[in-house]
Protein backbone atom coordinates (compact mmCIF):
# COMPACT_ATOMS: atom_id res chain seq x y z
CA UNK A 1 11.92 38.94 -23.20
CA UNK A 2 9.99 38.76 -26.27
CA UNK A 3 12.08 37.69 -29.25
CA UNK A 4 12.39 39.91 -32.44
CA UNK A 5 10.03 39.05 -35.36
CA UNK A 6 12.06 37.30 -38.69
CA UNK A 7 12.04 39.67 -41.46
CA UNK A 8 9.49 37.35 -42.90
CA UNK A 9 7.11 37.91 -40.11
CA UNK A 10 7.93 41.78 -40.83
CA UNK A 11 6.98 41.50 -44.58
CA UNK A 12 4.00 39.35 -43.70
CA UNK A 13 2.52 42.38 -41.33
CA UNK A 14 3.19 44.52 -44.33
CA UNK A 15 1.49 42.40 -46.91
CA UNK A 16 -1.79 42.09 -44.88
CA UNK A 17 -2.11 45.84 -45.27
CA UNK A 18 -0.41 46.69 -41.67
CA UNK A 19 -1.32 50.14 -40.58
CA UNK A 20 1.22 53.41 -41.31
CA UNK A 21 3.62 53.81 -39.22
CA UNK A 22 4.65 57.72 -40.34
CA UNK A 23 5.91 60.10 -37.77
CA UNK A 24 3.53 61.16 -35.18
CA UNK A 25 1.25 58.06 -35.72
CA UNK A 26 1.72 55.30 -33.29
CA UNK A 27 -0.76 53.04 -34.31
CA UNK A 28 1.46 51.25 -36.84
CA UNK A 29 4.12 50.06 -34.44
CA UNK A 30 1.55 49.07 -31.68
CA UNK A 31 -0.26 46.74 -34.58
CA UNK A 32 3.47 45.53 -35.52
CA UNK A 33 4.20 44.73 -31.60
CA UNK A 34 0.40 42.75 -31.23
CA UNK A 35 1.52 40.34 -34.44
CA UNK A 36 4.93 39.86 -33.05
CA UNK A 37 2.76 38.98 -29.64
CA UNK A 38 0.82 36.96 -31.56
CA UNK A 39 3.37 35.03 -33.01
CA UNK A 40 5.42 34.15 -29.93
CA UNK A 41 2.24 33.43 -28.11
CA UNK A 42 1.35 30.88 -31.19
CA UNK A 43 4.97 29.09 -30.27
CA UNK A 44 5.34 25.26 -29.01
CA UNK A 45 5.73 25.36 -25.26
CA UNK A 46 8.80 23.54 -24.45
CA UNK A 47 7.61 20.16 -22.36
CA UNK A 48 9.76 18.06 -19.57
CA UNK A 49 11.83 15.73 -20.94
CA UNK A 50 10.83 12.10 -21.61
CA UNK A 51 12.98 10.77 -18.19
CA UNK A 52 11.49 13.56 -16.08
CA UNK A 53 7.67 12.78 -17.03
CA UNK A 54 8.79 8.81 -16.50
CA UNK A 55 10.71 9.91 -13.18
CA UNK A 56 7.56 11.75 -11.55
CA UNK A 57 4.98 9.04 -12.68
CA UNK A 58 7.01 6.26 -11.02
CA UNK A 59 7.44 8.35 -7.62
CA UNK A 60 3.58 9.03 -7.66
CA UNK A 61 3.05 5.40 -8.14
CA UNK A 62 5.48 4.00 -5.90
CA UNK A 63 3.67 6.69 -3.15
CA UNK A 64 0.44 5.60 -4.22
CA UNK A 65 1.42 2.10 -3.75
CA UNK A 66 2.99 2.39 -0.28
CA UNK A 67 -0.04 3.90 0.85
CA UNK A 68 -2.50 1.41 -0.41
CA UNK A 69 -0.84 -1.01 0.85
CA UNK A 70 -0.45 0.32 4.04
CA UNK A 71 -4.40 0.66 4.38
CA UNK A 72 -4.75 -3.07 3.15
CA UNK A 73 -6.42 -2.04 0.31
CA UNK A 74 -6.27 -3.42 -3.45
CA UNK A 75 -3.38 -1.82 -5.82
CA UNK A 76 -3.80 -3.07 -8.84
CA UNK A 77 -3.79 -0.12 -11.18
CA UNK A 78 -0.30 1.30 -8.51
CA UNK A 79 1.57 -2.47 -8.89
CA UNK A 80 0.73 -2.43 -13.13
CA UNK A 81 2.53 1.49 -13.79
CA UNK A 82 5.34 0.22 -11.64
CA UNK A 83 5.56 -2.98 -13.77
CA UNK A 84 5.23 -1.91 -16.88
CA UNK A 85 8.23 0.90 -16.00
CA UNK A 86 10.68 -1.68 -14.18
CA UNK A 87 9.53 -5.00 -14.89
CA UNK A 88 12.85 -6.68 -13.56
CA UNK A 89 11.91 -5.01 -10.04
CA UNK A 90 12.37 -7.80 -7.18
CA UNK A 91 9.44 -8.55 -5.39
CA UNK A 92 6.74 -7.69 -8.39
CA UNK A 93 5.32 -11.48 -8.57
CA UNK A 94 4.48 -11.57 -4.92
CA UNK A 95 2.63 -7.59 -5.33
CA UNK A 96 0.80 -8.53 -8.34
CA UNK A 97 -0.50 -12.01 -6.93
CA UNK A 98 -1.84 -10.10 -4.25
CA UNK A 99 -3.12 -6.79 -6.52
CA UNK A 100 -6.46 -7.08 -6.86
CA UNK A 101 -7.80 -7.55 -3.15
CA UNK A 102 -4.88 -6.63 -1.12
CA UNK A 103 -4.25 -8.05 2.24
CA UNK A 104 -5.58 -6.35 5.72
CA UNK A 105 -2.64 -4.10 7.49
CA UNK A 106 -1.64 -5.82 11.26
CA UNK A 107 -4.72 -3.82 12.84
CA UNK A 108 -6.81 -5.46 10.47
CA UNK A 109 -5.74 -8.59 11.17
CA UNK A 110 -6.26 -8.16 14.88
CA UNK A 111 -9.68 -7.32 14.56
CA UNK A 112 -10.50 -10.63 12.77
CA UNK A 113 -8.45 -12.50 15.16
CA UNK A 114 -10.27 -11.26 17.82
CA UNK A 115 -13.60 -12.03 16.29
CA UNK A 116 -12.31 -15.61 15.62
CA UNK A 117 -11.32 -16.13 19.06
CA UNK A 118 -15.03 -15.80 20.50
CA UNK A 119 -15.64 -18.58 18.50
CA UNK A 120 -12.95 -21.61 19.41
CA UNK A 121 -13.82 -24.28 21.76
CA UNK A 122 -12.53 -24.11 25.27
CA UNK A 123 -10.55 -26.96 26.35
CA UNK A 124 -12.61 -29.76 27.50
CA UNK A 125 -12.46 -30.10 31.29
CA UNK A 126 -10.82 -33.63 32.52
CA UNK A 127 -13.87 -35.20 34.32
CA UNK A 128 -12.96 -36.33 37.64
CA UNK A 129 -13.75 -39.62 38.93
CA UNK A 130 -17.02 -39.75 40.94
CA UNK A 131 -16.61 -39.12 44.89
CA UNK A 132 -18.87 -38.48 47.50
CA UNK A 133 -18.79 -36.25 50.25
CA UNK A 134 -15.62 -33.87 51.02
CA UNK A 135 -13.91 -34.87 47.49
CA UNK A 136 -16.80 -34.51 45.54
CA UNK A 137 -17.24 -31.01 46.53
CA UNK A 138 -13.59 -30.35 45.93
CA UNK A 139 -13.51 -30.94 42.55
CA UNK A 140 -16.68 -28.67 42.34
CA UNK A 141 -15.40 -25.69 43.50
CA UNK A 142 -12.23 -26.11 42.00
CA UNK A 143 -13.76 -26.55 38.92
CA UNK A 144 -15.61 -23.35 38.73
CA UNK A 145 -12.27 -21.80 39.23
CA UNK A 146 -9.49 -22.93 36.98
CA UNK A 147 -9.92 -25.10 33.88
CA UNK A 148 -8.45 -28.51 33.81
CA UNK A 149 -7.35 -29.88 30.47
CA UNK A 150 -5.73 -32.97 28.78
CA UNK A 151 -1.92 -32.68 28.64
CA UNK A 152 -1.24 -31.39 24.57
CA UNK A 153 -4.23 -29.67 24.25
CA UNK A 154 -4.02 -25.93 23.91
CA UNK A 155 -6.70 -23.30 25.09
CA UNK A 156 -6.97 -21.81 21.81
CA UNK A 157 -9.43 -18.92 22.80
CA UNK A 158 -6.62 -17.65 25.10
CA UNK A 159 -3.45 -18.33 22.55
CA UNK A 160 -6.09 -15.81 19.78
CA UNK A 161 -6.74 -13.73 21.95
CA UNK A 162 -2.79 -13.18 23.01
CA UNK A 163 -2.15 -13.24 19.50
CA UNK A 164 -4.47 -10.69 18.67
CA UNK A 165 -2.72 -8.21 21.11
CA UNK A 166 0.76 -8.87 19.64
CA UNK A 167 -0.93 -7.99 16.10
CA UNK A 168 -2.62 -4.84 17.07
CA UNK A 169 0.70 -3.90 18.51
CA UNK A 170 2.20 -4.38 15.27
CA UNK A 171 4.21 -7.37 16.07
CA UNK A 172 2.49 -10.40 13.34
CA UNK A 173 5.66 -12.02 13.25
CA UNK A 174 5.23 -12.81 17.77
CA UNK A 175 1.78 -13.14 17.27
CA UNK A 176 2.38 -15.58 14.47
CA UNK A 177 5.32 -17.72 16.75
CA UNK A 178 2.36 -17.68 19.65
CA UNK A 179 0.21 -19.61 17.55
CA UNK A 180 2.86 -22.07 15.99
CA UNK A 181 4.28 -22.65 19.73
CA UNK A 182 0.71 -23.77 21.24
CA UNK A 183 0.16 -27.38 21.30
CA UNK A 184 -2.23 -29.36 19.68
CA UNK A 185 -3.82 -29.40 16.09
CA UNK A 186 -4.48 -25.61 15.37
CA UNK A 187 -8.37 -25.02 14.95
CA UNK A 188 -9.30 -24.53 10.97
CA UNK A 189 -10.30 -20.48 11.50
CA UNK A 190 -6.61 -19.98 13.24
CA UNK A 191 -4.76 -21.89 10.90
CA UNK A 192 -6.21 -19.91 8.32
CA UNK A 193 -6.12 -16.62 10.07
CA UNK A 194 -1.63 -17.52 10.57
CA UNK A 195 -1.49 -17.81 7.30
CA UNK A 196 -2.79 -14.52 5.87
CA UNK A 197 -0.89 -12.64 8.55
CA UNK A 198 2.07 -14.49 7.51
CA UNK A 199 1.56 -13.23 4.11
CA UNK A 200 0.80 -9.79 4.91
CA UNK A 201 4.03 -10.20 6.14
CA UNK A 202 6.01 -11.21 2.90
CA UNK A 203 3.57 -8.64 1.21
CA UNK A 204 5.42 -6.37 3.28
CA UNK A 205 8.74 -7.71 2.23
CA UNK A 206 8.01 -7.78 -1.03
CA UNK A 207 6.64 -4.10 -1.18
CA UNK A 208 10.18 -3.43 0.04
CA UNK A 209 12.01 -4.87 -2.41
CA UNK A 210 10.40 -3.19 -5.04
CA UNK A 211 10.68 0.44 -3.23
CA UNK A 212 14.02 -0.10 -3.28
CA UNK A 213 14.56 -1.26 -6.85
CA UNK A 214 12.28 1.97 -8.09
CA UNK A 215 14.35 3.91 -6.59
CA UNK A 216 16.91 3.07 -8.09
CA UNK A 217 15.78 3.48 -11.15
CA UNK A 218 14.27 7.00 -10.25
CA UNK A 219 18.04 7.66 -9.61
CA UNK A 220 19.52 7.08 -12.41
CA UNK A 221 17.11 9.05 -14.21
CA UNK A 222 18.78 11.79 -12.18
């Protein structure tokens, strides 16, 4: 509903030499309705309040964040709006360590662990003592069918492999306990390969804590 001109508005028509607006001629209220038109259209639009704008950009970012994260990509430009709006939020150190390369999500992980495993040594077979005859072609045929290793040391192609299944399934924290629980000293490439899955796991924690804290704050904001 279009609000009425102010009388100053009127006298300004009138003193730019506003058409007549005698009986009969319409043209002089039509120009009076276009300037009142005018003026209203000429009037500040009313904006969102300063909480509401804040509100909305931290929801987009905290999205945004989840789902970079999610994809194991970086989130560095997601992690800085949400720390520059709530820079108390728990778990912000352990996001922004982690910002600018992200880690890879559990199927990620998998896949390298399965390319890793292709490259461990087997276990070295236990030689058996030299025999002739019947016992010499025991151990022979035995051997080309099970694998016979010192006592403490682990077949680590198997344990990656096993652990790569738990991790495509979504489960880093088994496949993580199946390498810790194998005996032996841990080839370099697993070793290094736990420890990145064990902190895409406190990535994961971390991203939590800071959902929660944002939203929080988003509710307050109300």
């Amino acid at each position: 509903e279009s609000a009425p001109l102010t009388r100053e508005g009127d006298e300004s028509v009138m003193a730019a030499g506003g058409p007549d607006t005698t009986p009969g001629d319409n043209s002089g209220a039509l120009a009076l309705l276009a300037k009142r038109l005018d003026v209203l259209e000429k009037q500040p639009i009313s904006k969102p309040s300063d909480q509401s704008a804040v509100s909305a950009n931290l929801s987009q970012s905290l999205s945004d964040l989840k789902a970079k994260i999610a994809a194991g990509a970086a989130y560095r430009a997601e992690i800085d709006r949400i720390a520059a709006l709530v820079p108390a939020a728990a778990g912000l150190d352990a996001l922004l360590a982690r910002a600018d390369a992200g880690l890879p999500n559990a199927a990620g992980l998998a896949a390298e662990l399965s390319a890793i495993a292709q490259q461990l040594p087997k276990p070295a077979a236990a030689a058996p003592a030299t025999e002739s005859g019947y016992l010499n072609d025991f151990w022979n045929a035995i051997g080309d069918i099970i694998t016979i290793r010192d006592i403490g040391d682990s077949d680590w192609q198997n344990v990656a492999t096993q652990s790569a299944a738990l991790a495509e399934a979504g489960d880093l924290a088994q496949a993580i306990a199946s390498i810790d629980g194998a005996e032996g000293a841990k080839p370099t490439a697993l070793a290094q390969w736990r420890d990145r899955a064990a902190a895409r796991l406190e990535l994961d924690a971390a991203l939590e804590e800071t959902s929660n804290a944002v939203l929080r704050q988003i509710a307050t904001m109300g």
